[in-house]
PDB file of N, CA and C in Angstrom:
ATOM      1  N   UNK A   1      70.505  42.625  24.961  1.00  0.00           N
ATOM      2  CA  UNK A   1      71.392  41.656  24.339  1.00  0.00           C
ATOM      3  C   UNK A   1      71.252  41.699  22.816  1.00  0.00           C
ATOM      4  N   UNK A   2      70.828  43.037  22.205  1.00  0.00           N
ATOM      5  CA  UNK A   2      70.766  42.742  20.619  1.00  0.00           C
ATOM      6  C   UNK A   2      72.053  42.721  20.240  1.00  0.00           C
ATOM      7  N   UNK A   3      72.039  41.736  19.455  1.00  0.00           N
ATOM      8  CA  UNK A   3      73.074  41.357  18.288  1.00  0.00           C
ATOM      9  C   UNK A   3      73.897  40.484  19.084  1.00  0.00           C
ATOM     10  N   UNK A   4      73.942  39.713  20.662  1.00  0.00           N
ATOM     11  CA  UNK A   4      74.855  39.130  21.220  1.00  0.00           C
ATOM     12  C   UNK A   4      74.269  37.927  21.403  1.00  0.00           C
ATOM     13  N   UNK A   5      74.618  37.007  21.986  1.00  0.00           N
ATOM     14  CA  UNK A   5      74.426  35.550  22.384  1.00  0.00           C
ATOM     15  C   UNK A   5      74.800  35.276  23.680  1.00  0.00           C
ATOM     16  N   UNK A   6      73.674  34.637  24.651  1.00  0.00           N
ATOM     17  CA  UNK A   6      74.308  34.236  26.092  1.00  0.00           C
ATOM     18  C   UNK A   6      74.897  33.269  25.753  1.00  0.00           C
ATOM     19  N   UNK A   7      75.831  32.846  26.826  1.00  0.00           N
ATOM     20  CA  UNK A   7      77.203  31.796  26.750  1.00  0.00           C
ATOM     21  C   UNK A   7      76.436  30.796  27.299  1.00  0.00           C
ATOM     22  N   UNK A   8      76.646  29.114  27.142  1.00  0.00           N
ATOM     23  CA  UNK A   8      75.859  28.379  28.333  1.00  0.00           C
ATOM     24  C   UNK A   8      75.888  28.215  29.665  1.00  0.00           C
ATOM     25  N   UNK A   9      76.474  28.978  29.968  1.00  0.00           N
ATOM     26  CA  UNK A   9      76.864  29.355  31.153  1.00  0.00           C
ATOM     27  C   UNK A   9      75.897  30.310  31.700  1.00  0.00           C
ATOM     28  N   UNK A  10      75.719  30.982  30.956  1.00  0.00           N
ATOM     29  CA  UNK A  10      74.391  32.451  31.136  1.00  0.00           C
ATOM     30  C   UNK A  10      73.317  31.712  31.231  1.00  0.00           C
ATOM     31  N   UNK A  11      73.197  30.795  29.939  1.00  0.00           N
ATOM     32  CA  UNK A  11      72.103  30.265  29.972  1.00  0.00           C
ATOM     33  C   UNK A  11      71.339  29.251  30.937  1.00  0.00           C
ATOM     34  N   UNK A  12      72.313  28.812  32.079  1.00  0.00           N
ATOM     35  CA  UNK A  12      72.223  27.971  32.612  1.00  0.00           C
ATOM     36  C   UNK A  12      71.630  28.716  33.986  1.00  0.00           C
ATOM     37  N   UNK A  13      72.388  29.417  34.217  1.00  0.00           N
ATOM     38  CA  UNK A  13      72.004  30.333  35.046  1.00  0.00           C
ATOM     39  C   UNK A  13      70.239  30.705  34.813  1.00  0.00           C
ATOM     40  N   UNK A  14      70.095  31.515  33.772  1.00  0.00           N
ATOM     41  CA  UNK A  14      68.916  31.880  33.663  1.00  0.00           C
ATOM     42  C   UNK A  14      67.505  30.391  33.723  1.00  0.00           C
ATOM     43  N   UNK A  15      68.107  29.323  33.612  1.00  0.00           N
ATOM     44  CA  UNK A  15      67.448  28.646  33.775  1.00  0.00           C
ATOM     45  C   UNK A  15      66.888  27.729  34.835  1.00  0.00           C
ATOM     46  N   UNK A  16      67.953  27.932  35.899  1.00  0.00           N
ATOM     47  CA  UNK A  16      67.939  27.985  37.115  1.00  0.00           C
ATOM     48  C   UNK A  16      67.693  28.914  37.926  1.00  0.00           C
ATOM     49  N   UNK A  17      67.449  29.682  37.578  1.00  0.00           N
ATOM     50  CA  UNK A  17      66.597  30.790  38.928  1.00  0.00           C
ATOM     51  C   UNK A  17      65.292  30.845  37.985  1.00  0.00           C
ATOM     52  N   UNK A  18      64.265  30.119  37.421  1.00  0.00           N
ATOM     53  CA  UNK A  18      63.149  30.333  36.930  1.00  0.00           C
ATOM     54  C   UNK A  18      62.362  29.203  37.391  1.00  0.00           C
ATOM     55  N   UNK A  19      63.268  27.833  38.027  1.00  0.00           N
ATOM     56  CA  UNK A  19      63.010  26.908  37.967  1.00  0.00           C
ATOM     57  C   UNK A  19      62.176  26.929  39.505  1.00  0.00           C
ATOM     58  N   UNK A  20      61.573  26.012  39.261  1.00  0.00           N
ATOM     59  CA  UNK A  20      60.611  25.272  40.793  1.00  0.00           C
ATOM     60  C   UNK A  20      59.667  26.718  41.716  1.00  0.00           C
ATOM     61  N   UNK A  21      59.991  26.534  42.663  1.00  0.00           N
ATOM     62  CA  UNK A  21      59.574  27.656  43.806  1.00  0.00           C
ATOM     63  C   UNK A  21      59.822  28.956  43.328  1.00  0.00           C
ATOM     64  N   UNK A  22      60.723  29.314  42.164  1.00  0.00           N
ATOM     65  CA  UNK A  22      61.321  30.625  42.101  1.00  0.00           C
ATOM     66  C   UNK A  22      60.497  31.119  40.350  1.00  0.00           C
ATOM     67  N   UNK A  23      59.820  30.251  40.083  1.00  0.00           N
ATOM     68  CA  UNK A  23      59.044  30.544  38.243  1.00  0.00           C
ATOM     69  C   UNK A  23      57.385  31.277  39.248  1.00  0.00           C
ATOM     70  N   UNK A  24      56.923  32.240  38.713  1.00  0.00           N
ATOM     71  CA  UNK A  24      56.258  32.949  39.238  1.00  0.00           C
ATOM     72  C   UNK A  24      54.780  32.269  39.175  1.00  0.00           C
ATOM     73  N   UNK A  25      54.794  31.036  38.183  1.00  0.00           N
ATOM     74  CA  UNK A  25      53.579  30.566  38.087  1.00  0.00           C
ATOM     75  C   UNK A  25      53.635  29.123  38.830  1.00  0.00           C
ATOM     76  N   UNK A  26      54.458  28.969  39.429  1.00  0.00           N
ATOM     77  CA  UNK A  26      54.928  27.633  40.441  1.00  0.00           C
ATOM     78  C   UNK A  26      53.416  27.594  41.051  1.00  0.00           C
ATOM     79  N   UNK A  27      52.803  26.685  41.300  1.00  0.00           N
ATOM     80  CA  UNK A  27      52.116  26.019  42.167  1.00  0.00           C
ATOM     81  C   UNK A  27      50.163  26.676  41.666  1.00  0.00           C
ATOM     82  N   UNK A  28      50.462  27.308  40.553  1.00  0.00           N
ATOM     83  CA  UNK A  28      48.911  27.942  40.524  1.00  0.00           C
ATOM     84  C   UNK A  28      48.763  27.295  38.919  1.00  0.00           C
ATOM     85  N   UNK A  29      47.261  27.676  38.554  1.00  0.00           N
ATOM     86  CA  UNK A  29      46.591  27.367  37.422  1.00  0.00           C
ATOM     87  C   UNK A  29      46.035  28.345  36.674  1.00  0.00           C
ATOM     88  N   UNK A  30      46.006  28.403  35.463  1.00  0.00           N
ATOM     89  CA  UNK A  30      44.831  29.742  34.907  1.00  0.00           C
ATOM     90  C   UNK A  30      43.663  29.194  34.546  1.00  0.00           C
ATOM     91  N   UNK A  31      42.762  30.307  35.170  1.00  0.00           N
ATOM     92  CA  UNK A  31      41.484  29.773  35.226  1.00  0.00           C
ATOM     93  C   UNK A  31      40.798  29.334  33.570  1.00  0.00           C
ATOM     94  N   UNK A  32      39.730  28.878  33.610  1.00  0.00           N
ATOM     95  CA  UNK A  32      38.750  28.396  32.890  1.00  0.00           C
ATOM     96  C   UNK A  32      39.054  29.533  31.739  1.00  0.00           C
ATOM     97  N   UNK A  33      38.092  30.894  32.187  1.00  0.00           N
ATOM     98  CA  UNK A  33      38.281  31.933  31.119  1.00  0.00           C
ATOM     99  C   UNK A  33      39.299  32.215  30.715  1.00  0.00           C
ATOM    100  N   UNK A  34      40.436  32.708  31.699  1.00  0.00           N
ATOM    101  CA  UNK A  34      41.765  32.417  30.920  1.00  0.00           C
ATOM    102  C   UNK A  34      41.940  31.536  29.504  1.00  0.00           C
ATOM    103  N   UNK A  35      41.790  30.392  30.006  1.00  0.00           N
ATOM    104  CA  UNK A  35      42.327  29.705  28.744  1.00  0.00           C
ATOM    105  C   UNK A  35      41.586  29.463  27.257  1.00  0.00           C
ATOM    106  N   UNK A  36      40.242  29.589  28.088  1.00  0.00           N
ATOM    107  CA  UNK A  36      39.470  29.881  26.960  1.00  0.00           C
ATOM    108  C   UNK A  36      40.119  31.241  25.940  1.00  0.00           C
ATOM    109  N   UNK A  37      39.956  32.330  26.584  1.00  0.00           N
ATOM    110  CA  UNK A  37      40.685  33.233  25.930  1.00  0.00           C
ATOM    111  C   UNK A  37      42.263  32.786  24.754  1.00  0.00           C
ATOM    112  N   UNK A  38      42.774  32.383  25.543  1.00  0.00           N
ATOM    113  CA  UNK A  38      43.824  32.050  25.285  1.00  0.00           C
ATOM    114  C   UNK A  38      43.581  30.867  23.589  1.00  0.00           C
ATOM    115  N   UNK A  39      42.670  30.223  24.152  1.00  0.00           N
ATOM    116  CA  UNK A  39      42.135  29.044  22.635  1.00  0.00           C
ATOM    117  C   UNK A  39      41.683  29.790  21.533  1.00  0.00           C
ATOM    118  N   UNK A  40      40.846  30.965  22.376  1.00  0.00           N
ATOM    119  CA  UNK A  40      40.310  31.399  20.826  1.00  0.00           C
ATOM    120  C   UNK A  40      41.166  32.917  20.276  1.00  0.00           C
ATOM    121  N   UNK A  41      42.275  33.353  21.191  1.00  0.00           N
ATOM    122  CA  UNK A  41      43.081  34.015  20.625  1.00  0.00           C
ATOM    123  C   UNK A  41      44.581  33.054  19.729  1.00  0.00           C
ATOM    124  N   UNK A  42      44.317  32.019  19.355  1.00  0.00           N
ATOM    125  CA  UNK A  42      45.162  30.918  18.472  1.00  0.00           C
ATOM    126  C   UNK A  42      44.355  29.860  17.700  1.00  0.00           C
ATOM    127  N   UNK A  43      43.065  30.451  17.699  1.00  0.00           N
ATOM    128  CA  UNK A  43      42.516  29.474  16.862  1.00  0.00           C
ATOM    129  C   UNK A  43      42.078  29.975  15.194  1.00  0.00           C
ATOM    130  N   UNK A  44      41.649  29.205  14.427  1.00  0.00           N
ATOM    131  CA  UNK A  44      41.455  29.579  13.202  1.00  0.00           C
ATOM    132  C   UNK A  44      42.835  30.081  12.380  1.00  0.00           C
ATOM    133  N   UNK A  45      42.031  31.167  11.739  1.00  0.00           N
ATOM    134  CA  UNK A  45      43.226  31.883  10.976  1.00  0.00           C
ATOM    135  C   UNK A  45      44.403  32.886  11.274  1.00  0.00           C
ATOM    136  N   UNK A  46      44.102  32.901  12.608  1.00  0.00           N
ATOM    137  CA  UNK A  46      45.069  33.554  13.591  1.00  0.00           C
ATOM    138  C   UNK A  46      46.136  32.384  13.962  1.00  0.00           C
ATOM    139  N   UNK A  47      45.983  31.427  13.789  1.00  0.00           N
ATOM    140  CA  UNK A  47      46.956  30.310  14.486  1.00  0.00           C
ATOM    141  C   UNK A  47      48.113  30.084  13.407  1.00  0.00           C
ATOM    142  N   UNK A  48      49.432  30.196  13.745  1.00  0.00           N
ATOM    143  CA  UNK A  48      50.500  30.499  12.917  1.00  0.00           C
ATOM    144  C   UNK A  48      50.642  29.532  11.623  1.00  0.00           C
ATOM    145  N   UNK A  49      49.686  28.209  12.235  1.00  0.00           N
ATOM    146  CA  UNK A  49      50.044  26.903  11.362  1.00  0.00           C
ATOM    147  C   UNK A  49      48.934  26.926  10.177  1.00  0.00           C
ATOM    148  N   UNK A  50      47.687  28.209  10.840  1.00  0.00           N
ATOM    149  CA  UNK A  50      46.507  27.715   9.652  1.00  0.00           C
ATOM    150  C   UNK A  50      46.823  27.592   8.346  1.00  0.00           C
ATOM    151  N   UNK A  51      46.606  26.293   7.879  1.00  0.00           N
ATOM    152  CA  UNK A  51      46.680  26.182   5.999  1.00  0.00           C
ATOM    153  C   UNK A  51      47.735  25.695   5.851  1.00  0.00           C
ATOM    154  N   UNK A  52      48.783  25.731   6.867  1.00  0.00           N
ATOM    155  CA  UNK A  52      50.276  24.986   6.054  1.00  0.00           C
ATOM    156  C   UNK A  52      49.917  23.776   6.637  1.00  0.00           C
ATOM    157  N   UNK A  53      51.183  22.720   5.971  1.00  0.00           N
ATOM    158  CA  UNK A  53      51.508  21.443   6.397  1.00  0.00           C
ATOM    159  C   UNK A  53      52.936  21.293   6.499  1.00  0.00           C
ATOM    160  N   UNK A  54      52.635  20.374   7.544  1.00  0.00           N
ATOM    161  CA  UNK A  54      54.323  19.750   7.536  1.00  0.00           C
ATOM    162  C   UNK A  54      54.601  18.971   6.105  1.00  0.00           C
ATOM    163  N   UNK A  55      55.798  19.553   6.279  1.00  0.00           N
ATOM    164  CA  UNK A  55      56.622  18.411   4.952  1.00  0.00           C
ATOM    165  C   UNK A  55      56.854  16.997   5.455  1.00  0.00           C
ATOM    166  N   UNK A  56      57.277  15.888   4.528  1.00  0.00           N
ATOM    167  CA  UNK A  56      57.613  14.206   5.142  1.00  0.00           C
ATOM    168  C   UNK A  56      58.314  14.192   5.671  1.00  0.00           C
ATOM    169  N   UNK A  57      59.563  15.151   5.695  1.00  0.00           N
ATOM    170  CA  UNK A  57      60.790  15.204   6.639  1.00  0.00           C
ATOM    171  C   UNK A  57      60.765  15.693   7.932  1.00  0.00           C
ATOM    172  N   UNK A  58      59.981  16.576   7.663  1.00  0.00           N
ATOM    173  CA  UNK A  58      59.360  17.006   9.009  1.00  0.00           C
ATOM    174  C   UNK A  58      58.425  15.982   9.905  1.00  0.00           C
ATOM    175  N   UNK A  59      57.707  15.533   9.409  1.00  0.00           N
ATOM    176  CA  UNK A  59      56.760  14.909  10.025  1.00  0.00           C
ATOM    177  C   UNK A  59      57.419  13.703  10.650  1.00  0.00           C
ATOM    178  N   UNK A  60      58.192  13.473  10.014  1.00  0.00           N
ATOM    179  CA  UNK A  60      59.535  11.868  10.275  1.00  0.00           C
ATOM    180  C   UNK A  60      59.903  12.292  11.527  1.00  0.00           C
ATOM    181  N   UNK A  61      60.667  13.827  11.250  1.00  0.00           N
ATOM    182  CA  UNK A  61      61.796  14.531  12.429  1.00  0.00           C
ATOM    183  C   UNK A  61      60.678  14.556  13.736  1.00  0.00           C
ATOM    184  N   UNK A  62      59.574  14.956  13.676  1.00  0.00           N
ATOM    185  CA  UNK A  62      59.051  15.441  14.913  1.00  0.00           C
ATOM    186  C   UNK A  62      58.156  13.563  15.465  1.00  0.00           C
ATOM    187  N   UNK A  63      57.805  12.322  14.599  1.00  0.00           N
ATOM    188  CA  UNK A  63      57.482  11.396  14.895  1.00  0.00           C
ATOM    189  C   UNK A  63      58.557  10.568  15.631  1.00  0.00           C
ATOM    190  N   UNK A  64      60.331  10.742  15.170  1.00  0.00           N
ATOM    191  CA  UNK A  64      61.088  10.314  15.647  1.00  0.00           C
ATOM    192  C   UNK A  64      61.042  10.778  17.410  1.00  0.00           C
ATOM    193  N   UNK A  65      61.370  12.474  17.265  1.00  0.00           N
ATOM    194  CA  UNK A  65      61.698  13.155  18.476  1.00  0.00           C
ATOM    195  C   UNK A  65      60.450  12.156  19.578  1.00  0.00           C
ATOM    196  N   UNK A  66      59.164  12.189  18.896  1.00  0.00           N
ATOM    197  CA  UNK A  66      58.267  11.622  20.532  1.00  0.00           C
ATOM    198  C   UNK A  66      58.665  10.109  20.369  1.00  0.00           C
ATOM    199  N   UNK A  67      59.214   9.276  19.703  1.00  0.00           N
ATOM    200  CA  UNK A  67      59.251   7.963  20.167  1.00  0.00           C
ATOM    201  C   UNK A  67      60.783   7.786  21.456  1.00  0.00           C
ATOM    202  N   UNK A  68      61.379   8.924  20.827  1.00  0.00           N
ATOM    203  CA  UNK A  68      62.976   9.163  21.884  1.00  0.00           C
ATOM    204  C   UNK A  68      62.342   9.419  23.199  1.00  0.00           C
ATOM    205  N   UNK A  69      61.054  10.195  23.432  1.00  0.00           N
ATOM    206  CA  UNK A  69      60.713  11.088  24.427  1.00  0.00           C
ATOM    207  C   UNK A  69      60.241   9.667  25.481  1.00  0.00           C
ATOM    208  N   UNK A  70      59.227   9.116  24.195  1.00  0.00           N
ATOM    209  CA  UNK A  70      58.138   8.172  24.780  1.00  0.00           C
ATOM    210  C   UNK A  70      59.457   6.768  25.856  1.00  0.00           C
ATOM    211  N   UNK A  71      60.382   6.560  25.162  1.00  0.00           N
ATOM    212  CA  UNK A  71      61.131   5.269  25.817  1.00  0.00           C
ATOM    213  C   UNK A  71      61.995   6.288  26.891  1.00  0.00           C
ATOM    214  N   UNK A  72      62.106   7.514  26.849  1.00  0.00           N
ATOM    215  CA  UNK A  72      62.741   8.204  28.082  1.00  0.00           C
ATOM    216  C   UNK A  72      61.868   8.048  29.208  1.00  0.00           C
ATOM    217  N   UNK A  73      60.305   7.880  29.408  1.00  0.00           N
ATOM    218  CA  UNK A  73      59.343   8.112  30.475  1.00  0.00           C
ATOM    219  C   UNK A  73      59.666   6.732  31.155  1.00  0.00           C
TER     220      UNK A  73
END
């Protein structure tokens, strides 16, 4: 698909056959080492965010988004 765009229609699709019983990681966990791995391959100066900060607008935009989330539960 370089240089094209799925339609939402595509997209909908693709998001429905990944879903529930049919997503390959449905019903399991990764183990302990797994994730360990996984922490210390994103931690420190490897982690995309090390050293930056959010801007105020940002920090507003993403404090807003969880209070929308929080009165949806």
């Amino acid at each position: 698909m370089k240089g094209r765009k799925h339609t939402k229609k595509t997209k909908l699709k693709i998001s429905l056959a990944q879903k529930g019983k049919k997503n390959s990681m449905y019903g399991k966990r990764h183990k302990k080492a797994t994730l360990l791995k996984l922490s210390k391959a994103k931690s420190g100066r490897k982690n995309p965010m090390y050293g930056k900060h959010h801007t105020a607008a940002a920090r507003k935009k993403i404090s807003l988004a969880k209070r929308r989330a929080a009165k949806k539960r």
